[in-house]
C-alpha atoms as a PDB file:
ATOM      1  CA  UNK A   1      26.412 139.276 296.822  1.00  0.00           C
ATOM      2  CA  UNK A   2      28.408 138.285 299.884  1.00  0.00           C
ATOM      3  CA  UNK A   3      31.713 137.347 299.486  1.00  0.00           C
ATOM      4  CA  UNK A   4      31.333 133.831 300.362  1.00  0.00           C
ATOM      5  CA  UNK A   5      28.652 134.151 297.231  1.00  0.00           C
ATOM      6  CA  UNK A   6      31.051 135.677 295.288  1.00  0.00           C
ATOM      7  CA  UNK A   7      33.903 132.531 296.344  1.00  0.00           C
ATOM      8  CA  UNK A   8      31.668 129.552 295.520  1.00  0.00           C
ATOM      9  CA  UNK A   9      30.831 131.170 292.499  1.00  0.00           C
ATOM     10  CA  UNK A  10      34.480 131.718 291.287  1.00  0.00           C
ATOM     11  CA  UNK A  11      35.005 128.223 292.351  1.00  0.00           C
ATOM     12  CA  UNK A  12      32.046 126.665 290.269  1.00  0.00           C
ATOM     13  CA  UNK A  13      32.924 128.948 287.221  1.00  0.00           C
ATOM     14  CA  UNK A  14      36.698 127.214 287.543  1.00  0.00           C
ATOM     15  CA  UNK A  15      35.560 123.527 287.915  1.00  0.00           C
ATOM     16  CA  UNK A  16      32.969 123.988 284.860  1.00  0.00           C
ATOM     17  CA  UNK A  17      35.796 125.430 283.010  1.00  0.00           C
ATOM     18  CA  UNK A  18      38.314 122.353 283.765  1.00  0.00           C
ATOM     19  CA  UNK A  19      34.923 120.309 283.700  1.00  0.00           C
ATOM     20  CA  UNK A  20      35.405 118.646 287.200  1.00  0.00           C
ATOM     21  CA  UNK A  21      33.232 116.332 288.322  1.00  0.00           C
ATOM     22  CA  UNK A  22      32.394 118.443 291.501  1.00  0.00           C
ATOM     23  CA  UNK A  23      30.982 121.898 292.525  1.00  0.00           C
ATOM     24  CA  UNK A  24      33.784 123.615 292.467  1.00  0.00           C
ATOM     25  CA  UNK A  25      37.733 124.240 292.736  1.00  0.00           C
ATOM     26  CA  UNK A  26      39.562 126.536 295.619  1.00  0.00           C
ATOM     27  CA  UNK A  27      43.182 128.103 296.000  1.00  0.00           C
ATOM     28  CA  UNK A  28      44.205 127.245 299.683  1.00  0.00           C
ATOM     29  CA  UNK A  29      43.610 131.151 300.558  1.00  0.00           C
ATOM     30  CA  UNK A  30      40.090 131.252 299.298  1.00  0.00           C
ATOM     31  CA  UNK A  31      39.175 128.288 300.884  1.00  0.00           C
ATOM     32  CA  UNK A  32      40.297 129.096 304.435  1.00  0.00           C
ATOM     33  CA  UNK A  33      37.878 132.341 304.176  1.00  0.00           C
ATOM     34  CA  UNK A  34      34.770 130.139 302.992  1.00  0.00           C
ATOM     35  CA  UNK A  35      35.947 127.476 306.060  1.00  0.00           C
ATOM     36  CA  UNK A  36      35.285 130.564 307.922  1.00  0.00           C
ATOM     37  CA  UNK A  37      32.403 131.767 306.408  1.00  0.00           C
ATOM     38  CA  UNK A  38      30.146 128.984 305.631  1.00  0.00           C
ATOM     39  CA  UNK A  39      28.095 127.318 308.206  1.00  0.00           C
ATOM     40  CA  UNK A  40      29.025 123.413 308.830  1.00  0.00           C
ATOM     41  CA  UNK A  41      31.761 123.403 306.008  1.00  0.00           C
ATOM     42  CA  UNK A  42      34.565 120.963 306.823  1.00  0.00           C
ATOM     43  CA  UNK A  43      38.241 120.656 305.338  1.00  0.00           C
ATOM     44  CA  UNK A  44      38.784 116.848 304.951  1.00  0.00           C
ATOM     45  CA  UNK A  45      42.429 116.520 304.735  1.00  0.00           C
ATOM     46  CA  UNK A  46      43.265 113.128 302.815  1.00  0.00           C
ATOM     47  CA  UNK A  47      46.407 112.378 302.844  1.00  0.00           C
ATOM     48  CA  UNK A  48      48.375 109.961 304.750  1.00  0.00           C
ATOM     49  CA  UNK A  49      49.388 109.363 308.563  1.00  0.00           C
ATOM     50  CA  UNK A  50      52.622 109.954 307.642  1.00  0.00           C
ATOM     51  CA  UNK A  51      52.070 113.013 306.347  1.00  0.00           C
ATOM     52  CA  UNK A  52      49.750 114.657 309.100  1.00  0.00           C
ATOM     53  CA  UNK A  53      52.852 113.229 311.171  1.00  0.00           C
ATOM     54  CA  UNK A  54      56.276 113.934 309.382  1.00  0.00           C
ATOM     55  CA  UNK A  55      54.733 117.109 307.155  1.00  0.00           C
ATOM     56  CA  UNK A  56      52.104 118.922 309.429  1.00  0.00           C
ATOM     57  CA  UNK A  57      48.511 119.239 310.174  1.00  0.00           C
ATOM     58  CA  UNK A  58      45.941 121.730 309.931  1.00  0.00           C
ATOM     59  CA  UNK A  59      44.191 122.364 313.207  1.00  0.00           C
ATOM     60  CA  UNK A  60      40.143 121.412 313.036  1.00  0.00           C
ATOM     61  CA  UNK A  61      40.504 119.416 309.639  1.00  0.00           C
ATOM     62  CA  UNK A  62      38.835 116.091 309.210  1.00  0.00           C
ATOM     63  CA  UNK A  63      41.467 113.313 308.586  1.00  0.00           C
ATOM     64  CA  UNK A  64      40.967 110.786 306.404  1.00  0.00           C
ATOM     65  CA  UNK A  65      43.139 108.651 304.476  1.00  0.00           C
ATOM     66  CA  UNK A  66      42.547 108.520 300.633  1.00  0.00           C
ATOM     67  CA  UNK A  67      45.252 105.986 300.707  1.00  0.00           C
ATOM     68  CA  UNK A  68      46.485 103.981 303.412  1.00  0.00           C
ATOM     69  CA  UNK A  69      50.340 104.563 304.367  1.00  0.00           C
ATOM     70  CA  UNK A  70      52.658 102.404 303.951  1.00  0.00           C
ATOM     71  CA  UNK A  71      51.404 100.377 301.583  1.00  0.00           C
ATOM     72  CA  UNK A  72      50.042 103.263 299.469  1.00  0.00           C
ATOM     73  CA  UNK A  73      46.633 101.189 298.735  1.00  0.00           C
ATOM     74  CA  UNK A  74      43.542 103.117 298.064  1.00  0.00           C
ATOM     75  CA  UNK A  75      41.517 103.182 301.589  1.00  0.00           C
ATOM     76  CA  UNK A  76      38.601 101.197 301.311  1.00  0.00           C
ATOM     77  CA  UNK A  77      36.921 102.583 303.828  1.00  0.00           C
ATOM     78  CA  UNK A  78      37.231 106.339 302.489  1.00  0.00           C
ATOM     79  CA  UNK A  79      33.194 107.223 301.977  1.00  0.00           C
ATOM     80  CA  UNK A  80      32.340 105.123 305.004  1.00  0.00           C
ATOM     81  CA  UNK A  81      34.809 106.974 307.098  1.00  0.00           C
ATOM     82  CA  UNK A  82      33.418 110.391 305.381  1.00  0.00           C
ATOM     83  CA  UNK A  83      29.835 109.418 306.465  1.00  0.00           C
ATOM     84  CA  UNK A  84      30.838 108.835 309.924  1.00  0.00           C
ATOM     85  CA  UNK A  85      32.528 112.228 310.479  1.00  0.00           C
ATOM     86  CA  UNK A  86      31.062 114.755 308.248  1.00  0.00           C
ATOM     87  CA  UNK A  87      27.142 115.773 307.947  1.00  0.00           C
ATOM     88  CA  UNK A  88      25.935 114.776 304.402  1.00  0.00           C
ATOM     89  CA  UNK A  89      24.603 118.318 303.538  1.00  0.00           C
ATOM     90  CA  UNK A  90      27.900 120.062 304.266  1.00  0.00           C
ATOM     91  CA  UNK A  91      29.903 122.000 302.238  1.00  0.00           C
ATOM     92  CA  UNK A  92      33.096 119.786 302.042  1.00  0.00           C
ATOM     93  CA  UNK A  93      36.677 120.996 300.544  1.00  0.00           C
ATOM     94  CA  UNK A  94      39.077 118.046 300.070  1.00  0.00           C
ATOM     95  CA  UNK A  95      42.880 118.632 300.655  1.00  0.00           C
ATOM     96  CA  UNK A  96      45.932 116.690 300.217  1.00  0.00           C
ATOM     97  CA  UNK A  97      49.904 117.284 299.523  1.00  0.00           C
ATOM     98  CA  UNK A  98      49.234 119.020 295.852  1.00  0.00           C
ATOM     99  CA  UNK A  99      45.550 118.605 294.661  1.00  0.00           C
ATOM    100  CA  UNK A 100      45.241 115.408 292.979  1.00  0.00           C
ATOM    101  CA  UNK A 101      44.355 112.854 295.468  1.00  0.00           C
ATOM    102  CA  UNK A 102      41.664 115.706 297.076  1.00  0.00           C
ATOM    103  CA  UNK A 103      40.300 115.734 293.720  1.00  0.00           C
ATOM    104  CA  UNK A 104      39.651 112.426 293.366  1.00  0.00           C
ATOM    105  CA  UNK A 105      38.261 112.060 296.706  1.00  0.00           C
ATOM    106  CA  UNK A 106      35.771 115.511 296.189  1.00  0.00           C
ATOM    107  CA  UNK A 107      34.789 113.115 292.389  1.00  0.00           C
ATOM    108  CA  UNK A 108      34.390 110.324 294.931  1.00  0.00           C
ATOM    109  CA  UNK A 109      32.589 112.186 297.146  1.00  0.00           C
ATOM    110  CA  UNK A 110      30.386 113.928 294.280  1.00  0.00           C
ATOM    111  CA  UNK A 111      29.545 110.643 292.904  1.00  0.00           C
ATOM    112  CA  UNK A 112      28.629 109.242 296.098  1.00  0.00           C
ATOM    113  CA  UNK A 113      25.315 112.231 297.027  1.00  0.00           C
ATOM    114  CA  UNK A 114      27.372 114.516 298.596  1.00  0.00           C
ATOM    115  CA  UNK A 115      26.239 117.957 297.248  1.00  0.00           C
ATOM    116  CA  UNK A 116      28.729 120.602 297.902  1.00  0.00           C
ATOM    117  CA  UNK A 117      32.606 119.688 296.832  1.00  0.00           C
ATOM    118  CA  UNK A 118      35.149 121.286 296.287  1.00  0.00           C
ATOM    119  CA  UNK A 119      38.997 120.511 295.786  1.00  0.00           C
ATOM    120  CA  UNK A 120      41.882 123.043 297.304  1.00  0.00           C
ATOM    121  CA  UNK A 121      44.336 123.341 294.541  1.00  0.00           C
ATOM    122  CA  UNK A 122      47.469 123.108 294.900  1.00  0.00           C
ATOM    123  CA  UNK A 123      47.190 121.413 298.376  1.00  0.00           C
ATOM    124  CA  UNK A 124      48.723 121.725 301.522  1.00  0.00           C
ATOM    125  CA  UNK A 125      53.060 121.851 300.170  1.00  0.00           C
ATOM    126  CA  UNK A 126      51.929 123.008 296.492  1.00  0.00           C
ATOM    127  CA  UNK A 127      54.210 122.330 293.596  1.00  0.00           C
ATOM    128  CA  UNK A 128      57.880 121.332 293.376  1.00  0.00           C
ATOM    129  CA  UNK A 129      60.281 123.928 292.848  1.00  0.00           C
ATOM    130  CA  UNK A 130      63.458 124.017 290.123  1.00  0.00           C
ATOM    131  CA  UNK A 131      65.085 121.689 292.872  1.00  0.00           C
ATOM    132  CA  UNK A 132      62.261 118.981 293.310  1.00  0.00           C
ATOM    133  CA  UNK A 133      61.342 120.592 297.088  1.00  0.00           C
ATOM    134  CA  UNK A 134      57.440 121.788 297.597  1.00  0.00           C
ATOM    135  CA  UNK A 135      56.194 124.424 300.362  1.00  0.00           C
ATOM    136  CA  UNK A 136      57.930 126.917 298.339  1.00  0.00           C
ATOM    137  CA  UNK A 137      55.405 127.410 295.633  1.00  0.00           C
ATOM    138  CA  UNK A 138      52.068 127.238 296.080  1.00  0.00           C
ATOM    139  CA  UNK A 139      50.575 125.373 298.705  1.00  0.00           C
ATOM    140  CA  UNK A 140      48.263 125.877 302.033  1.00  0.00           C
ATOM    141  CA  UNK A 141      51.661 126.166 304.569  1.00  0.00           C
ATOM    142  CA  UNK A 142      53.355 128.601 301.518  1.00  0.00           C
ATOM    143  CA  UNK A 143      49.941 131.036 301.987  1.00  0.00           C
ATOM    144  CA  UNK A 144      50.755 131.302 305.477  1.00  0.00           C
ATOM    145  CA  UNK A 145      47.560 129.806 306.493  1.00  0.00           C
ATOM    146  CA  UNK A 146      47.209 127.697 310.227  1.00  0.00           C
ATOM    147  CA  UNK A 147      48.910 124.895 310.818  1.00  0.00           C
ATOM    148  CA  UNK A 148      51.191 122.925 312.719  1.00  0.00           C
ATOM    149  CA  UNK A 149      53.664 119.563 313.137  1.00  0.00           C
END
């Protein structure tokens, strides 16, 4: 087995353990390398204008809201935008500040036909630390993966 095999599979084992409602589950490092290895796959990056502004972006990600800043309602639009801008048989890994909007969207997604999702744990800033700040632990900008403000 390849070792893009050998990453999906890791990441389906993890999401049948947690019983997700999606193909699989992703730390920020391991989904970079599939990005890179899998044909088509996109990184849909769903969190707000404000954030792809004020916190950084991730160069060649597909942004779209999963809820609309700065009203913080859920964006209606969400699979109709995702329709638009990715192609329906791709492999798709959802992002957002610390996994749990992305995994609603990749359950959104799921639901919706798509056949290949997968949420990035612990997002693009990860967790807080002891004093409340994130990027420090955890996180797609704490891997040192690309990015930029």
């Amino acid at each position: 087995m390849g070792k893009l095999t050998d990453l999906l599979k890791l990441a389906q084992d993890r999401a049948q353990k947690l019983g997700l409602p999606y193909a699989g589950a992703l730390t920020p490092q391991e989904a970079y390398v599939v990005w890179q290895l899998a044909p088509g796959a996109q990184l849909i990056d769903v969190r707000t204008r404000a954030e792809w502004d004020w916190v950084g972006r991730i160069p060649g990600a597909v942004e779209i809201e999963w809820l609309s800043y700065p009203e913080n309602r859920p964006n209606s639009y969400f699979l109709a935008q995702l329709k638009k801008q990715v192609d329906p048989e791709a492999l798709l890994m959802f992002i957002c500040r610390s996994g749990a909007r992305s995994h609603n969207a990749a359950a959104l997604a799921s639901e919706a036909g798509h056949p290949a999702c997968y949420n990035v744990l612990e997002g693009f800033e990860g967790d807080k630390d002891a004093n409340g700040q994130r990027s420090r632990i955890g996180g797609w900008r704490h891997a040192g993966l690309p990015w930029h403000s």
